[in-house]
N, C-alpha and C. Protein backbone atom coordinates (compact mmCIF):
# COMPACT_ATOMS: atom_id res chain seq x y z
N UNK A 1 -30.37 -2.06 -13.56
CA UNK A 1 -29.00 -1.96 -13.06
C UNK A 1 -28.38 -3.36 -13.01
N UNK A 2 -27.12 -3.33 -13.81
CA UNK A 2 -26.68 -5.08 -13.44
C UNK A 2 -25.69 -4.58 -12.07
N UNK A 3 -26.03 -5.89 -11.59
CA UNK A 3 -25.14 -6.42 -10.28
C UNK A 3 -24.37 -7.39 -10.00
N UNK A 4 -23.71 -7.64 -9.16
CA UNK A 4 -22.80 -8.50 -9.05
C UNK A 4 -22.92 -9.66 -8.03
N UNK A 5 -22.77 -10.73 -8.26
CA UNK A 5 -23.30 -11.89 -7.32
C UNK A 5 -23.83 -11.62 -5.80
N UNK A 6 -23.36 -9.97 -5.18
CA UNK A 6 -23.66 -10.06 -3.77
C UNK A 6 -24.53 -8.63 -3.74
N UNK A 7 -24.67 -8.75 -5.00
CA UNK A 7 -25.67 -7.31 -5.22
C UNK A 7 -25.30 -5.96 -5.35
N UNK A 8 -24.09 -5.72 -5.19
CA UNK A 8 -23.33 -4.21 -5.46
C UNK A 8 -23.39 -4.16 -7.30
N UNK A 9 -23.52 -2.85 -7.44
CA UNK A 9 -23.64 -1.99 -8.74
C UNK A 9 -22.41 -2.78 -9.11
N UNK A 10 -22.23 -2.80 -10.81
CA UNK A 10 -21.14 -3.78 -11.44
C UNK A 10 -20.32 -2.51 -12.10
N UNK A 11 -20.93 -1.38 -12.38
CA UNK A 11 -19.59 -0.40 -12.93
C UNK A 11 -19.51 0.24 -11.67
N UNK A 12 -19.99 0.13 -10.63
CA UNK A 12 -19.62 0.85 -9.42
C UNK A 12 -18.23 -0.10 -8.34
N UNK A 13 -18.63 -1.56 -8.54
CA UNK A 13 -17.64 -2.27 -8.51
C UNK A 13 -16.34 -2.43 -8.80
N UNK A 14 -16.33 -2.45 -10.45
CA UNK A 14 -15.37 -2.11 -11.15
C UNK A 14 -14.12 -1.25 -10.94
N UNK A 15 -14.80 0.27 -10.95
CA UNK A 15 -14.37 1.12 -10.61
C UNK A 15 -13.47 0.94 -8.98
N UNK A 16 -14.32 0.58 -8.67
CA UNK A 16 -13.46 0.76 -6.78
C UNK A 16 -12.86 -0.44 -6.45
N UNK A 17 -12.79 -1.78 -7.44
CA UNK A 17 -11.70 -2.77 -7.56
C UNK A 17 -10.31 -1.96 -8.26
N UNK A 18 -10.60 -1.00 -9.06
CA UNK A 18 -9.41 -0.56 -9.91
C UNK A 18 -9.02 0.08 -9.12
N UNK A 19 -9.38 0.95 -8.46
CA UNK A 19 -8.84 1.82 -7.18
C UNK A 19 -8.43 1.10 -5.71
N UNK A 20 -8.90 -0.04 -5.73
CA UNK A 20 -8.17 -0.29 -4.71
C UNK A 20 -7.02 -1.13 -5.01
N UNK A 21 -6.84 -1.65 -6.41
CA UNK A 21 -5.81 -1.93 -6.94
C UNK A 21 -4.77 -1.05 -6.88
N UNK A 22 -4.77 0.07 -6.98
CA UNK A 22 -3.82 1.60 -6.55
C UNK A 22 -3.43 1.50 -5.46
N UNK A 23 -4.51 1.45 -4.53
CA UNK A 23 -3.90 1.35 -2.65
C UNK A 23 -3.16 0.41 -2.82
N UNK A 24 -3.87 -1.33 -3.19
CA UNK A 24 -2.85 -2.36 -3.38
C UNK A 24 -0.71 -2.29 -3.54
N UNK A 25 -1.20 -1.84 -4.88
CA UNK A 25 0.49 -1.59 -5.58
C UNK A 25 1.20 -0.50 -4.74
N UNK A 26 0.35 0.75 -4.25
CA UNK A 26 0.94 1.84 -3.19
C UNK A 26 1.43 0.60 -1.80
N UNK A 27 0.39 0.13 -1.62
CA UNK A 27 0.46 -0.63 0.01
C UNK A 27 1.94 -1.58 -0.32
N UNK A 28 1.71 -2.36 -1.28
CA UNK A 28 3.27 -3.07 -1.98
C UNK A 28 3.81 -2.67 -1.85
N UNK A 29 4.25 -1.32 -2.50
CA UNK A 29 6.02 -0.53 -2.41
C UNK A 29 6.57 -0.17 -0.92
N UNK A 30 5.12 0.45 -0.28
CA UNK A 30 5.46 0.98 1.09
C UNK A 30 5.75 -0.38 1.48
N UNK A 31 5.39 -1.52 1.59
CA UNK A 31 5.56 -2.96 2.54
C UNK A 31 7.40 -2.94 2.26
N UNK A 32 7.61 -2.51 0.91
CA UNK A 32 8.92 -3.69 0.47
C UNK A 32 10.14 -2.28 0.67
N UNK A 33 9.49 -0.85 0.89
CA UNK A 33 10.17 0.07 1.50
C UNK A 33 10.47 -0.37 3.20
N UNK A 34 9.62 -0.66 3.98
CA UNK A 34 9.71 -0.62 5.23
C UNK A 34 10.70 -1.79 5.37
N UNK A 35 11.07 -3.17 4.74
CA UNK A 35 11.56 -4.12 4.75
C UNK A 35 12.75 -3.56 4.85
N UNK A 36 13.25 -3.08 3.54
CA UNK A 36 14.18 -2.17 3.26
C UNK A 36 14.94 -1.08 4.33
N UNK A 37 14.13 -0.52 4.46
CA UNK A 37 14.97 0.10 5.46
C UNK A 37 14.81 -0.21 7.29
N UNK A 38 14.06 -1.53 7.45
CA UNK A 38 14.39 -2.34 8.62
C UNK A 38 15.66 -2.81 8.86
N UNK A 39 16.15 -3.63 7.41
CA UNK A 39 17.30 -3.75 7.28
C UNK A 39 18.67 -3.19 7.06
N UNK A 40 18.59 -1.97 6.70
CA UNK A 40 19.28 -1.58 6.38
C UNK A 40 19.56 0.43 7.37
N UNK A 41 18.88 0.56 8.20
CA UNK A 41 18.98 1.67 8.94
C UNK A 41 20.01 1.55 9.75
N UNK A 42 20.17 3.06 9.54
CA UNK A 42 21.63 3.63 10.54
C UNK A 42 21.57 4.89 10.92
N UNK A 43 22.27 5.15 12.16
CA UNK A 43 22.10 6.65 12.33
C UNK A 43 21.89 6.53 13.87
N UNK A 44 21.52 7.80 14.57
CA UNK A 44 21.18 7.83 16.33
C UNK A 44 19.84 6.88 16.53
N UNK A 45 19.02 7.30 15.83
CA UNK A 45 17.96 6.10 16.19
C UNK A 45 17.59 4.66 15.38
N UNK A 46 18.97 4.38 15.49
CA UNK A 46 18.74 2.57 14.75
C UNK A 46 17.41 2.40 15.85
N UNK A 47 17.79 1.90 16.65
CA UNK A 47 17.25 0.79 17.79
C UNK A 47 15.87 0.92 17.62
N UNK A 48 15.49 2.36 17.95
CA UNK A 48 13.97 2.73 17.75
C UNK A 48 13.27 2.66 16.61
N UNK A 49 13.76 2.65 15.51
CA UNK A 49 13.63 2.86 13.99
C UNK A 49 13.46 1.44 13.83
N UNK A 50 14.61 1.02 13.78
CA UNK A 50 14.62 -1.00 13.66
C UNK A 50 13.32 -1.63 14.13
N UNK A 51 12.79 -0.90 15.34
CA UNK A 51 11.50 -1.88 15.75
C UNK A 51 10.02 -1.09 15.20
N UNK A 52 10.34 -0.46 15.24
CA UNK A 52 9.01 0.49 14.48
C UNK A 52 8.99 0.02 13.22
N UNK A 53 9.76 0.08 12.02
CA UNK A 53 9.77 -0.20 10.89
C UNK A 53 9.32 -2.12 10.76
N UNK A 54 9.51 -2.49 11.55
CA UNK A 54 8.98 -3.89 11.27
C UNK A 54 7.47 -3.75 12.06
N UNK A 55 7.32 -3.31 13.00
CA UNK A 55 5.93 -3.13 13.08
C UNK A 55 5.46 -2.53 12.21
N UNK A 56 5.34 -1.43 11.37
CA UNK A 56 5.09 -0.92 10.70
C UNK A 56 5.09 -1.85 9.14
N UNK A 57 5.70 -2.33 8.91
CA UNK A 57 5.90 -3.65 7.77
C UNK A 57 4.81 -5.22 8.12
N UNK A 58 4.91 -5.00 9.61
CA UNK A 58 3.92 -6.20 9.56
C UNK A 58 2.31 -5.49 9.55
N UNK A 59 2.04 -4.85 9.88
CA UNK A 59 0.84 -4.17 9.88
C UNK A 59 0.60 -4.31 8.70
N UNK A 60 1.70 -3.26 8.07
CA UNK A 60 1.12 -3.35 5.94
C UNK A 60 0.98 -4.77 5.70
N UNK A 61 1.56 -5.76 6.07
CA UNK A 61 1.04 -6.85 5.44
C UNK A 61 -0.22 -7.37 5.48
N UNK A 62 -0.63 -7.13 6.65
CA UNK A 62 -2.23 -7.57 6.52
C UNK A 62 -3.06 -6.87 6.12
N UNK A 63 -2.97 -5.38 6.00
CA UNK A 63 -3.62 -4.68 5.29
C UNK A 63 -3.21 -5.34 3.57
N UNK A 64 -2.08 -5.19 2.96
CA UNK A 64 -2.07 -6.03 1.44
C UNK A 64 -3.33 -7.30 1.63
N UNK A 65 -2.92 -8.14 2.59
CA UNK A 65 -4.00 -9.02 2.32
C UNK A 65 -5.61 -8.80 2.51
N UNK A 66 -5.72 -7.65 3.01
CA UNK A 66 -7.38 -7.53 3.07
C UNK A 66 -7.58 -6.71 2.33
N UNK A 67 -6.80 -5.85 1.30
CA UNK A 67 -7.06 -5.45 0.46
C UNK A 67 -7.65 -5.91 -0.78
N UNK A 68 -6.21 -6.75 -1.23
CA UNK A 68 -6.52 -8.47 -1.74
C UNK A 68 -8.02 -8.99 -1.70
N UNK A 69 -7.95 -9.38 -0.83
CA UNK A 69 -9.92 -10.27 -0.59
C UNK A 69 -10.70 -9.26 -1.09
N UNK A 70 -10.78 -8.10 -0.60
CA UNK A 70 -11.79 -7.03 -0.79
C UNK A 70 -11.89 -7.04 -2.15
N UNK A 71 -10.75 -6.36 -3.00
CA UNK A 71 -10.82 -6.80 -4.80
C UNK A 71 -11.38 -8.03 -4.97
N UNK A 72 -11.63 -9.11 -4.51
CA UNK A 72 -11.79 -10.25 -5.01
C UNK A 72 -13.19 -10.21 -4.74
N UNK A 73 -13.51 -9.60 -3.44
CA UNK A 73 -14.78 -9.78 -2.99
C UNK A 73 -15.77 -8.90 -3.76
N UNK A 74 -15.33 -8.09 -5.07
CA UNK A 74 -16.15 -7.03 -5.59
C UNK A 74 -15.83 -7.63 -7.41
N UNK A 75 -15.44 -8.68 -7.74
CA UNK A 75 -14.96 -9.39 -9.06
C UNK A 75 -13.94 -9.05 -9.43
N UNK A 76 -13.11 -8.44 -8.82
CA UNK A 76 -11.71 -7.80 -9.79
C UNK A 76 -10.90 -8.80 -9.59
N UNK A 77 -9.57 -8.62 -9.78
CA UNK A 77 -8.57 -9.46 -9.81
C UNK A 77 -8.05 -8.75 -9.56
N UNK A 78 -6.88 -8.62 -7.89
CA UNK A 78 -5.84 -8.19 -7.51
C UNK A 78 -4.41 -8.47 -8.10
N UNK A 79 -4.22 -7.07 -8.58
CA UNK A 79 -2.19 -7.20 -8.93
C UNK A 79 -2.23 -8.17 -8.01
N UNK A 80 -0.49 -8.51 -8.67
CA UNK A 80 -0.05 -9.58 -7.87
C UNK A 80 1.56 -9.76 -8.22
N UNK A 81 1.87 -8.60 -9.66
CA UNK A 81 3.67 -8.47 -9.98
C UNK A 81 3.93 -7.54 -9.21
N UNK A 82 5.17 -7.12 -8.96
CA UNK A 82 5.98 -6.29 -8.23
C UNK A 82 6.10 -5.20 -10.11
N UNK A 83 6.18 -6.04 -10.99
CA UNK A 83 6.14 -5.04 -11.96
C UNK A 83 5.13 -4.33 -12.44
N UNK A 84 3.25 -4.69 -11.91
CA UNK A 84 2.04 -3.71 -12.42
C UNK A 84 2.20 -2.95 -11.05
N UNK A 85 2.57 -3.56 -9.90
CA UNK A 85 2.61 -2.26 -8.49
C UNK A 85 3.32 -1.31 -9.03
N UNK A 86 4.58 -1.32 -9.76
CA UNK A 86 5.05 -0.34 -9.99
C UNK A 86 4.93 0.61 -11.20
N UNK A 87 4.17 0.08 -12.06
CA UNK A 87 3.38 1.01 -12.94
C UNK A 87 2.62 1.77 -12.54
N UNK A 88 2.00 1.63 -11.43
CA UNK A 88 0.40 2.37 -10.89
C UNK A 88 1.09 3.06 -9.84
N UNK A 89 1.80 2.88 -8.56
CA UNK A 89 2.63 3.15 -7.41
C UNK A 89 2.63 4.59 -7.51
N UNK A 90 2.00 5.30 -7.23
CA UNK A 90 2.83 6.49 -6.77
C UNK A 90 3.75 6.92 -5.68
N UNK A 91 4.14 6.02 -4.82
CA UNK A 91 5.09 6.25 -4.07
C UNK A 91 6.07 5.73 -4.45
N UNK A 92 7.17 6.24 -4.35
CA UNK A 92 8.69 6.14 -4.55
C UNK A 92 9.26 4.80 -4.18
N UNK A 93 9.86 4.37 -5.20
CA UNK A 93 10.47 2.83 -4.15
C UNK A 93 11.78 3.58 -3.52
N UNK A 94 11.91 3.31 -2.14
CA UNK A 94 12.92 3.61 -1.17
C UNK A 94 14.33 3.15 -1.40
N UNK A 95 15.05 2.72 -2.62
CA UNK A 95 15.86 2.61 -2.78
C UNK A 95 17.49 2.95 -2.06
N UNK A 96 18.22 2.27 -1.82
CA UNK A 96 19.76 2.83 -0.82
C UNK A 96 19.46 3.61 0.19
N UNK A 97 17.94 4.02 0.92
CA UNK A 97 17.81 5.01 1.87
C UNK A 97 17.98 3.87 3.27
N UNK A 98 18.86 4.53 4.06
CA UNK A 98 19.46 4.12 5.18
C UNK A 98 19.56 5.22 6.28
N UNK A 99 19.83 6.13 6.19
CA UNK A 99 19.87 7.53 7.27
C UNK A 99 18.51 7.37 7.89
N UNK A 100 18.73 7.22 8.88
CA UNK A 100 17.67 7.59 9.76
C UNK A 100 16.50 8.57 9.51
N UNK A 101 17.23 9.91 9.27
CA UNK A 101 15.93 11.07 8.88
C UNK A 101 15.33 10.64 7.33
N UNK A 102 16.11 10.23 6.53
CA UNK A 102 15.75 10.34 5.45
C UNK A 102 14.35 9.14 4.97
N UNK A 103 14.73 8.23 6.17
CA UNK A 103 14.03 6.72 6.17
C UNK A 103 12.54 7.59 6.59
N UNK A 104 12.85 8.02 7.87
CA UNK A 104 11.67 8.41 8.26
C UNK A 104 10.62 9.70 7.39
N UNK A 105 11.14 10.31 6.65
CA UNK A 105 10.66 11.68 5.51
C UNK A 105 10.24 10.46 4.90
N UNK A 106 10.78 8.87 3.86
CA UNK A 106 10.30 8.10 3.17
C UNK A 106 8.80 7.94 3.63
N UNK A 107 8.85 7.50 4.92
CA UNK A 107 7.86 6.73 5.48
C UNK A 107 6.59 8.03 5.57
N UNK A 108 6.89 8.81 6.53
CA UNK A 108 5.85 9.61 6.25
C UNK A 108 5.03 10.60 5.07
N UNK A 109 6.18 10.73 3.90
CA UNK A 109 5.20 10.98 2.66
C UNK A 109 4.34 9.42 2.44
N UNK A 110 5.17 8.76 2.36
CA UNK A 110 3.89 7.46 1.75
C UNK A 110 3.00 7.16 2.91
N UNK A 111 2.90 7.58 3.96
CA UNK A 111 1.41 7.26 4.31
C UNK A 111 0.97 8.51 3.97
N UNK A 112 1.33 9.76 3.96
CA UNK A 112 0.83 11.04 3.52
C UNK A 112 -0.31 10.23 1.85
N UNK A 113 0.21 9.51 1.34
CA UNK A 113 0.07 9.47 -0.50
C UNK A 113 -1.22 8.27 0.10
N UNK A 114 -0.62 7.24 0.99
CA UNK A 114 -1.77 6.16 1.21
C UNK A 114 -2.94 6.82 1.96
N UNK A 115 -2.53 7.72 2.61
CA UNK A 115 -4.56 8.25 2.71
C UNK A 115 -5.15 9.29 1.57
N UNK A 116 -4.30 10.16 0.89
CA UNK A 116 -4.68 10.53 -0.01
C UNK A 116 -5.93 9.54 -1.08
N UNK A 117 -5.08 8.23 -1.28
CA UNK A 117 -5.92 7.37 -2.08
C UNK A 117 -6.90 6.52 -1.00
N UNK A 118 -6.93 5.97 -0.02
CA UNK A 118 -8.14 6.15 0.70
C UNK A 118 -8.86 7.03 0.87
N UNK A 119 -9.18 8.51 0.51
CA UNK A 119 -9.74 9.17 1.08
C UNK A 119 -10.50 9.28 -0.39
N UNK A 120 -9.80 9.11 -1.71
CA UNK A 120 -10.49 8.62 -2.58
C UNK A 120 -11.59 7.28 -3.00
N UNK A 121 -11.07 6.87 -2.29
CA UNK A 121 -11.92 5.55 -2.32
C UNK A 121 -13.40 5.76 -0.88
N UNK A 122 -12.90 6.00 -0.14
CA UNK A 122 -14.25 6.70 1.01
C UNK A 122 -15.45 7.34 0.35
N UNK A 123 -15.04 8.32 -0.68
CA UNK A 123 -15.67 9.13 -1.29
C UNK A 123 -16.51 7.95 -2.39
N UNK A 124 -15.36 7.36 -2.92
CA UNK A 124 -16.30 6.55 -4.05
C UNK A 124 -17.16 5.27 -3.42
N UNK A 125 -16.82 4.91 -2.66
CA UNK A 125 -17.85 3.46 -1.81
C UNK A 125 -19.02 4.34 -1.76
């Protein structure tokens, strides 16, 4: 069996660097969605929405970055364009969404889609 400098399987590696490259580019869009509509929400629950959505944006960020290391920590090379996130992305970029309900339906399909692909990756580790 070849291995990889810290001893994990090397096509088993592979594989679950490419997949977490998926969460990666997913975790991207949702980060630069939540930005998005931090800034830009309206409706009865600005106030509440406004502070959730940046918590919610700072959280994703450190998850991007330990995602990041983790690919690195298994030989892959983490995306790093806004243009391969969006080749792979299956979540929607949030584009002009500002309404309150509509922000929030955004937000909860894409974590709906981001455990979907964790729950793929659980399975494959």
């Amino acid at each position: 069996m070849n291995t990889t400098r810290i001893g994990l399987d090397v096509q088993k590696s592979t594989s679950l660097a490419t997949n977490l490259n998926s969460l990666l580019a997913n975790f991207q869009v949702y980060y630069q969605n939540l930005r998005g509509l931090h800034w830009n929400i309206k409706g009865k629950s600005f106030f509440e929405l406004h502070v959730k959505f940046e918590e919610l944006y700072t959280d994703s960020q450190e998850k991007v970055d330990m995602i990041a290391e983790r690919i690195l920590t298994l030989g892959g090379v983490p995306l790093h364009s806004f243009d391969d996130y969006l080749k792979i992305a299956s979540i929607p970029v949030g584009k002009n969404v500002s309404k309150d309900t509509e922000a929030v339906e955004l937000v909860l399909n894409s974590l709906s889609e981001l455990l979907k692909i964790e729950r793929v990756l659980l399975e494959e580790s």
